[in-house]
PDB file of N, CA and C in Angstrom:
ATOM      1  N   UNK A   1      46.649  79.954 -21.580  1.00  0.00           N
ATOM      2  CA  UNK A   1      46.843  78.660 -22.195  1.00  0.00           C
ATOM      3  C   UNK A   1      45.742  78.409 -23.222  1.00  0.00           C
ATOM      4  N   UNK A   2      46.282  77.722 -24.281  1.00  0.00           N
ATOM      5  CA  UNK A   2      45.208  77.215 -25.404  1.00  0.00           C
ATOM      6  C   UNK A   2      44.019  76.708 -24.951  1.00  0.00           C
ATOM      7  N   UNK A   3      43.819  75.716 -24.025  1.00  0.00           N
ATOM      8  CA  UNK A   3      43.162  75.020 -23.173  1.00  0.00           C
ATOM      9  C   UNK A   3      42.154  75.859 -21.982  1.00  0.00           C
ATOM     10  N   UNK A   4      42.379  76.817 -21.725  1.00  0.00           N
ATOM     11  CA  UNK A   4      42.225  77.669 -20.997  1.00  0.00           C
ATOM     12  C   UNK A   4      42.553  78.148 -19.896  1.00  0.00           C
ATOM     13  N   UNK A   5      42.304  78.807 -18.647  1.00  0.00           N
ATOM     14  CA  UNK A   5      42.727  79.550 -17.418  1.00  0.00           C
ATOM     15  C   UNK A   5      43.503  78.475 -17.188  1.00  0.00           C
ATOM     16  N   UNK A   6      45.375  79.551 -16.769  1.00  0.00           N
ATOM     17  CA  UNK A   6      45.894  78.480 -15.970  1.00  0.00           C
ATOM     18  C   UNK A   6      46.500  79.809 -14.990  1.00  0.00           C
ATOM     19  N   UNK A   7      45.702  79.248 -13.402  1.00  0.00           N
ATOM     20  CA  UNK A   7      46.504  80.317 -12.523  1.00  0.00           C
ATOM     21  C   UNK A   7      47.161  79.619 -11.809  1.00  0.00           C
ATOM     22  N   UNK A   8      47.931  80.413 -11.088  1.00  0.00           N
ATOM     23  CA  UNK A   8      49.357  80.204 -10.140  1.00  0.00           C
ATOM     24  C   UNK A   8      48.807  81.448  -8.409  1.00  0.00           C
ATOM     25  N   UNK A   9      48.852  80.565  -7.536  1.00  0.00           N
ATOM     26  CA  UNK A   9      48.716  81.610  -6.320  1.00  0.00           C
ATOM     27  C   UNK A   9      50.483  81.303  -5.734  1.00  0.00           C
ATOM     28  N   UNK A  10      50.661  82.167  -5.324  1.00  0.00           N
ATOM     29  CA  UNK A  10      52.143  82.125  -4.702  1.00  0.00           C
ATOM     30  C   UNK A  10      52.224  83.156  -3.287  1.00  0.00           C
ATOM     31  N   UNK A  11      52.262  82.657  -2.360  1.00  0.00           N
ATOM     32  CA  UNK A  11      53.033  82.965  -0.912  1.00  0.00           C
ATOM     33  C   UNK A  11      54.356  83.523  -0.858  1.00  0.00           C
ATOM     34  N   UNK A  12      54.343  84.863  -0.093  1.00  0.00           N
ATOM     35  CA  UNK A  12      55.795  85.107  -0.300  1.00  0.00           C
ATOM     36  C   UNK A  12      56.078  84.504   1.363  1.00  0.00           C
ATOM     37  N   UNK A  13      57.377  84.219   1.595  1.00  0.00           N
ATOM     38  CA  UNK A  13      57.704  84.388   3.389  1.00  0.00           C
ATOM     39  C   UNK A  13      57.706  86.322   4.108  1.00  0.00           C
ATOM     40  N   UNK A  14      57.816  86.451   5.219  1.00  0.00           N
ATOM     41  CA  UNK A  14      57.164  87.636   5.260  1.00  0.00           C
ATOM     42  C   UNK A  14      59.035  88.194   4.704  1.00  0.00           C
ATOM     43  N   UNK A  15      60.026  87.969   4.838  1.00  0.00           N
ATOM     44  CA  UNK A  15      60.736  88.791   3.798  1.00  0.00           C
ATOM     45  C   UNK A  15      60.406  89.279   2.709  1.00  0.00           C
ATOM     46  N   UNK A  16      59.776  88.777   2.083  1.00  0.00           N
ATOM     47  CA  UNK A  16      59.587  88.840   0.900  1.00  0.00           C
ATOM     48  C   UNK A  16      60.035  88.074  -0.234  1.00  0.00           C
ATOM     49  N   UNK A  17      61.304  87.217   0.213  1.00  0.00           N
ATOM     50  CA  UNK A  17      62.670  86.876  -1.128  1.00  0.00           C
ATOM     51  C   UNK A  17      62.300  85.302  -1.321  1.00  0.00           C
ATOM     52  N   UNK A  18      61.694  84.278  -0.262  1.00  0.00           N
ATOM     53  CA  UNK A  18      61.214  83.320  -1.167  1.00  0.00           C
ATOM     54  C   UNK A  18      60.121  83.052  -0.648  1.00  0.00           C
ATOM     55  N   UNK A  19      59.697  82.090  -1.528  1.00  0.00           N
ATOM     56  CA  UNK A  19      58.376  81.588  -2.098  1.00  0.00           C
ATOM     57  C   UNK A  19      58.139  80.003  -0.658  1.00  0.00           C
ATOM     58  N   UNK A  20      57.016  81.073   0.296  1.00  0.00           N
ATOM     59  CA  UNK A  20      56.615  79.676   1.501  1.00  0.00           C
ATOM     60  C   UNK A  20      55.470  79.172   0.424  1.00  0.00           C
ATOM     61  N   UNK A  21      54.421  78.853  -0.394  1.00  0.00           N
ATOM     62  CA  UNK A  21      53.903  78.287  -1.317  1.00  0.00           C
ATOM     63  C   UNK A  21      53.162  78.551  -2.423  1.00  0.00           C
ATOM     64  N   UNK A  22      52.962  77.583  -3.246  1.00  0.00           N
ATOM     65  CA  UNK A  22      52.943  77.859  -4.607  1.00  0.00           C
ATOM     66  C   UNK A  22      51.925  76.179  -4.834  1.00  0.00           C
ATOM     67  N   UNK A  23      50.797  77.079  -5.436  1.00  0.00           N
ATOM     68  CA  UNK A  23      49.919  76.304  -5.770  1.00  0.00           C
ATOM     69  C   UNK A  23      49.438  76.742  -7.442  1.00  0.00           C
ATOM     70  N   UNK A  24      49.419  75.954  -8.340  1.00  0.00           N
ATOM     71  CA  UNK A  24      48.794  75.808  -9.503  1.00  0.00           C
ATOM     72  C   UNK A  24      47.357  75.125  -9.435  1.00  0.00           C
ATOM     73  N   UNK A  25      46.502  75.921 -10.346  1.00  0.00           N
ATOM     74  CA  UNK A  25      45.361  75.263 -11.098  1.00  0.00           C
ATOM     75  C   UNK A  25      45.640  75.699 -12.572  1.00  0.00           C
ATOM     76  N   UNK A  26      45.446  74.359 -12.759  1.00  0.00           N
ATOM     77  CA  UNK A  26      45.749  74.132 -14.566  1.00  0.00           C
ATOM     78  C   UNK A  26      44.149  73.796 -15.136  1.00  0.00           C
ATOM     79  N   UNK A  27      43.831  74.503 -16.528  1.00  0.00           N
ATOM     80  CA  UNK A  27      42.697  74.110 -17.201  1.00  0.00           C
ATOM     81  C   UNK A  27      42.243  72.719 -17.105  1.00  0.00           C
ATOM     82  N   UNK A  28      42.771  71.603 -17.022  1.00  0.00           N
ATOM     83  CA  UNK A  28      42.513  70.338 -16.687  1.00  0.00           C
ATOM     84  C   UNK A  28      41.192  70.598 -15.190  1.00  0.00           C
ATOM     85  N   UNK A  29      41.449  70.951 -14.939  1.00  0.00           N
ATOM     86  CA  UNK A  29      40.639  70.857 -13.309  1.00  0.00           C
ATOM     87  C   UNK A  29      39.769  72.068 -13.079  1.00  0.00           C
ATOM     88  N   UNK A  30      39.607  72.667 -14.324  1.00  0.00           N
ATOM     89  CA  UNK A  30      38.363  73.526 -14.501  1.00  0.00           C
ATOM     90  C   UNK A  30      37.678  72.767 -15.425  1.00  0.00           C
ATOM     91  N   UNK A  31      37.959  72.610 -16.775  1.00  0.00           N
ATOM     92  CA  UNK A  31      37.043  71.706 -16.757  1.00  0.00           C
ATOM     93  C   UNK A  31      36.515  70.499 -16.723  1.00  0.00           C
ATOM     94  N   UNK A  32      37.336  69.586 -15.825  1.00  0.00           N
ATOM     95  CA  UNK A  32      36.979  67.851 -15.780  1.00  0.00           C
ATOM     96  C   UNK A  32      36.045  67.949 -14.137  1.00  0.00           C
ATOM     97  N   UNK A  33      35.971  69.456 -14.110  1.00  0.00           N
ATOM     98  CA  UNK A  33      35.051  69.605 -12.518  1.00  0.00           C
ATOM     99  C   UNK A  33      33.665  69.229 -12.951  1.00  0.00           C
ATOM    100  N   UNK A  34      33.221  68.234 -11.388  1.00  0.00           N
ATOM    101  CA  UNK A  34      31.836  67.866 -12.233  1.00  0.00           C
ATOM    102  C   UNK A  34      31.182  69.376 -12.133  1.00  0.00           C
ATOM    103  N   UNK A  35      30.855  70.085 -11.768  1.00  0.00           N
ATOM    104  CA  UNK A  35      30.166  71.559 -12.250  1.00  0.00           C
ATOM    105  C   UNK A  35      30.978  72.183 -13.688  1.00  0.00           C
ATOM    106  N   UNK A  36      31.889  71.586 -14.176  1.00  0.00           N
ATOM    107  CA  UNK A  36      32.731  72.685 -15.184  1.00  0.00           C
ATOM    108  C   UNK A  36      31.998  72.583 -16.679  1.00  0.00           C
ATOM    109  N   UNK A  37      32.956  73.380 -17.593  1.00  0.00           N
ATOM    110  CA  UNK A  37      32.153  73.661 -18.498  1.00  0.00           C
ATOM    111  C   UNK A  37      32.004  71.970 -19.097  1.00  0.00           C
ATOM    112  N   UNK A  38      33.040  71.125 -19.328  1.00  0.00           N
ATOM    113  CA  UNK A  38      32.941  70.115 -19.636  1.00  0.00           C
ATOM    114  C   UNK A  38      31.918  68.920 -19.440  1.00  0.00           C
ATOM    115  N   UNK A  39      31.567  69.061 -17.895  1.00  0.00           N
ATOM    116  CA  UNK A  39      30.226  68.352 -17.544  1.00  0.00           C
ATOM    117  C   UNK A  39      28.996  69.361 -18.210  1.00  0.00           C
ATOM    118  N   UNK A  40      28.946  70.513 -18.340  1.00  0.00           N
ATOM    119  CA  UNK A  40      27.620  71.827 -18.713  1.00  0.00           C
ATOM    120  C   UNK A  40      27.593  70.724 -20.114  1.00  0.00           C
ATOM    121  N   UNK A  41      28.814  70.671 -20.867  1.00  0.00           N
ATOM    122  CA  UNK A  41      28.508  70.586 -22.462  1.00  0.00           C
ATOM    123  C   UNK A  41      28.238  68.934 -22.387  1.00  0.00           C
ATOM    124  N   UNK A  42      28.598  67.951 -21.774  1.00  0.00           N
ATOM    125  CA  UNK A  42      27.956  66.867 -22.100  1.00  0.00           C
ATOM    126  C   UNK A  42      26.462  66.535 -20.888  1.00  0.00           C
ATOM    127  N   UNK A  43      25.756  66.875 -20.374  1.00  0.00           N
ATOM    128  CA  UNK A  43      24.480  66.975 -20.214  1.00  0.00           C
ATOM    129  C   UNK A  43      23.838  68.010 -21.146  1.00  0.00           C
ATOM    130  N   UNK A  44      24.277  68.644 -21.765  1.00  0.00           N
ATOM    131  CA  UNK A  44      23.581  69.205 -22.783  1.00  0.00           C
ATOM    132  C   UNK A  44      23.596  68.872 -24.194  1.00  0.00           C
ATOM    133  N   UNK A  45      23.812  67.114 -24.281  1.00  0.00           N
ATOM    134  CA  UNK A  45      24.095  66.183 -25.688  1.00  0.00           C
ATOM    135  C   UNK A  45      22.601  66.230 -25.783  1.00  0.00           C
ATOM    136  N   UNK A  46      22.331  65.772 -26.683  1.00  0.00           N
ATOM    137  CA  UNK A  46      20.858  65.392 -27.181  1.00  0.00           C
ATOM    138  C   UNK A  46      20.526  63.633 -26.631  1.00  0.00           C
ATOM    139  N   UNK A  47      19.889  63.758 -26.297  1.00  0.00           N
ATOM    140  CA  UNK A  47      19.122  62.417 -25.838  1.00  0.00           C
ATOM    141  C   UNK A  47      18.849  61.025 -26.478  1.00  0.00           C
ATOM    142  N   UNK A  48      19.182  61.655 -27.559  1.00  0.00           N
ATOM    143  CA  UNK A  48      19.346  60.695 -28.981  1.00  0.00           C
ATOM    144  C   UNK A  48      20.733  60.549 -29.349  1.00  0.00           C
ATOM    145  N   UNK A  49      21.009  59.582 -30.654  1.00  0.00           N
ATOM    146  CA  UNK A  49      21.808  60.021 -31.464  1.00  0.00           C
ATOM    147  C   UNK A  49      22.991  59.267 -30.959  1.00  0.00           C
ATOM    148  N   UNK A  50      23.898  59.438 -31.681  1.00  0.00           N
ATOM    149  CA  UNK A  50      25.581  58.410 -31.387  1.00  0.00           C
ATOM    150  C   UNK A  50      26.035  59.219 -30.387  1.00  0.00           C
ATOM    151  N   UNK A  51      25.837  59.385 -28.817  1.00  0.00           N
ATOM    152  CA  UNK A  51      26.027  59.914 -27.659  1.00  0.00           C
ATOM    153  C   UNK A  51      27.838  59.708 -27.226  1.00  0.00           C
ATOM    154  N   UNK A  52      28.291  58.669 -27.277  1.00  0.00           N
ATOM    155  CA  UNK A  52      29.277  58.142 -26.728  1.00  0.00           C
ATOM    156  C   UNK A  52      30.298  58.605 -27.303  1.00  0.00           C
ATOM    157  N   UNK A  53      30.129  58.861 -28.731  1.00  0.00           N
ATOM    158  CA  UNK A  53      31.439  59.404 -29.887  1.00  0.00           C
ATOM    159  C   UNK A  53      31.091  60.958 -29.690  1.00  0.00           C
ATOM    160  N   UNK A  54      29.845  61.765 -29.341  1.00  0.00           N
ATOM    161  CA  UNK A  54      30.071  63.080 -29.258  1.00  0.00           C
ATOM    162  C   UNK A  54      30.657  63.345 -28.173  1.00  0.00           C
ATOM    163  N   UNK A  55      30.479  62.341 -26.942  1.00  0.00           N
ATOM    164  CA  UNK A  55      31.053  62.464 -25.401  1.00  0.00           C
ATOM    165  C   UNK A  55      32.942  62.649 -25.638  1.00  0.00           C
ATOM    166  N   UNK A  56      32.878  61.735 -26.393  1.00  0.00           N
ATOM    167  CA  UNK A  56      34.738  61.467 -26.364  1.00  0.00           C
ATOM    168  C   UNK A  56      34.963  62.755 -27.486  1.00  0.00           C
ATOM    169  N   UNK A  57      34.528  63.083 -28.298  1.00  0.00           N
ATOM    170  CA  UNK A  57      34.922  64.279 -29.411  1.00  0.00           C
ATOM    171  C   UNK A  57      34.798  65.418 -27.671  1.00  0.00           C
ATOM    172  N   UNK A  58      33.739  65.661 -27.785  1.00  0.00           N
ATOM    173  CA  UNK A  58      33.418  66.976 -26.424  1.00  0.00           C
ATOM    174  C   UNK A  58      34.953  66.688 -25.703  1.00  0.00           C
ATOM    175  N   UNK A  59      34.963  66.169 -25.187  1.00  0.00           N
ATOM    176  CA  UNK A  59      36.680  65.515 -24.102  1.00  0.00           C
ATOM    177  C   UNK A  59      37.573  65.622 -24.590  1.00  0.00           C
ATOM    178  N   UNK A  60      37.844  65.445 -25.938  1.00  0.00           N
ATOM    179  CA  UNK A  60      38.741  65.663 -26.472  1.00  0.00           C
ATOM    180  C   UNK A  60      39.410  67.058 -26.812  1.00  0.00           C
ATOM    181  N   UNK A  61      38.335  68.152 -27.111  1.00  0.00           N
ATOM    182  CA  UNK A  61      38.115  68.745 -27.427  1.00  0.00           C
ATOM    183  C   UNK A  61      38.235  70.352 -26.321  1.00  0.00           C
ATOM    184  N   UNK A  62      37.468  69.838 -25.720  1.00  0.00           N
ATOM    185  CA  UNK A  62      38.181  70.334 -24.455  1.00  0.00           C
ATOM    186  C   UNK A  62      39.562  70.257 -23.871  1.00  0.00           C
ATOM    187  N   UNK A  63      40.304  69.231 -23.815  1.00  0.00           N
ATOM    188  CA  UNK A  63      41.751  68.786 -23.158  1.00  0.00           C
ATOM    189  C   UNK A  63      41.928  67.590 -23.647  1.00  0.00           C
ATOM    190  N   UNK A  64      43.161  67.792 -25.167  1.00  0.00           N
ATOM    191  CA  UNK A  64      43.646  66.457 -25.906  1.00  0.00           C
ATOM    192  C   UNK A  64      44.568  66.108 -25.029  1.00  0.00           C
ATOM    193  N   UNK A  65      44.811  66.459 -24.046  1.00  0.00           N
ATOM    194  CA  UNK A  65      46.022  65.856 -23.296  1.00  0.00           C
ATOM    195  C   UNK A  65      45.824  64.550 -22.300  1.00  0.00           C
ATOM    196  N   UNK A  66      44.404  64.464 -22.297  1.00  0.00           N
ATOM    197  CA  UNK A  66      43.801  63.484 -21.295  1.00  0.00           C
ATOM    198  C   UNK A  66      43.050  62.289 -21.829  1.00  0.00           C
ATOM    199  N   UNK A  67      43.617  61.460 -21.639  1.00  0.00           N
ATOM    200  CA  UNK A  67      42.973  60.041 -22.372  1.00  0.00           C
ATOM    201  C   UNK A  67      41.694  60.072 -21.612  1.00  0.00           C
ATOM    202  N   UNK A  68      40.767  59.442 -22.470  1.00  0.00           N
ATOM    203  CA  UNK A  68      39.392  59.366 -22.229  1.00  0.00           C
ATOM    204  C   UNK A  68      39.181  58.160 -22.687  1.00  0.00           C
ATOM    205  N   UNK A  69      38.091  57.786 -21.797  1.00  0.00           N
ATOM    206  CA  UNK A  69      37.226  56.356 -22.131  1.00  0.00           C
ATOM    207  C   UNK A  69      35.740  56.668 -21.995  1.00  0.00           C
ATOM    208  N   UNK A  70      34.871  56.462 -23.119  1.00  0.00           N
ATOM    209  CA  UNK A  70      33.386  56.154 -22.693  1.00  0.00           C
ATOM    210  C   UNK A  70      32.943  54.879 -22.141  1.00  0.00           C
ATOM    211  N   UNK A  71      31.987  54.483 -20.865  1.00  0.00           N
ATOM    212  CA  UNK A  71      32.292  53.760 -20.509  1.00  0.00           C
ATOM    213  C   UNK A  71      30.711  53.070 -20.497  1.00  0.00           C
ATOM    214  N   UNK A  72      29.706  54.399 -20.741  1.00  0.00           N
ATOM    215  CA  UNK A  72      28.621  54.113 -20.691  1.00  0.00           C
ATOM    216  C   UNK A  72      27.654  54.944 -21.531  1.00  0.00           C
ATOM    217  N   UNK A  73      26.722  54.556 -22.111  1.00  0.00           N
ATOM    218  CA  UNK A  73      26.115  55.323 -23.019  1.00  0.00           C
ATOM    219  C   UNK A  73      24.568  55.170 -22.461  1.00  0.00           C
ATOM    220  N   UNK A  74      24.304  55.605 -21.245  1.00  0.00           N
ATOM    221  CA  UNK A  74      23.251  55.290 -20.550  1.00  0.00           C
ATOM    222  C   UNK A  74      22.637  56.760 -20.934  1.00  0.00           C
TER     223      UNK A  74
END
């Protein structure tokens, strides 16, 4: 995916012919993890500077699919 890693784990039943489960992780939840790259790149903003508009560009930027709000520029 554009966005990045998207895996799929899948369970067979012990036949083999269908699927007992099926779990997705989608790029969304790699990086909106607080350890992911998304938290790495905004603690690594500069300490200065218009913080809040690089926060929402970074978010964006990472995954346009997810509305974002800055909520604090602490």
């Amino acid at each position: 995916m554009a966005r990045g890693l998207l895996l799929h784990r899948v369970r067979l039943e012990a036949d083999g012919r269908r699927v007992a489960a099926w779990q997705v992780l989608a790029p969304t939840e790699w990086n909106a993890h607080p350890r992911g790259t998304l938290a790495q790149a905004l603690a690594a903003l500069p300490e200065t500077g218009p913080r809040s508009e690089a926060a929402r560009l970074l978010a964006l930027a990472f995954d346009p699919c997810v509305d974002v709000e800055v909520i604090c520029d602490a």
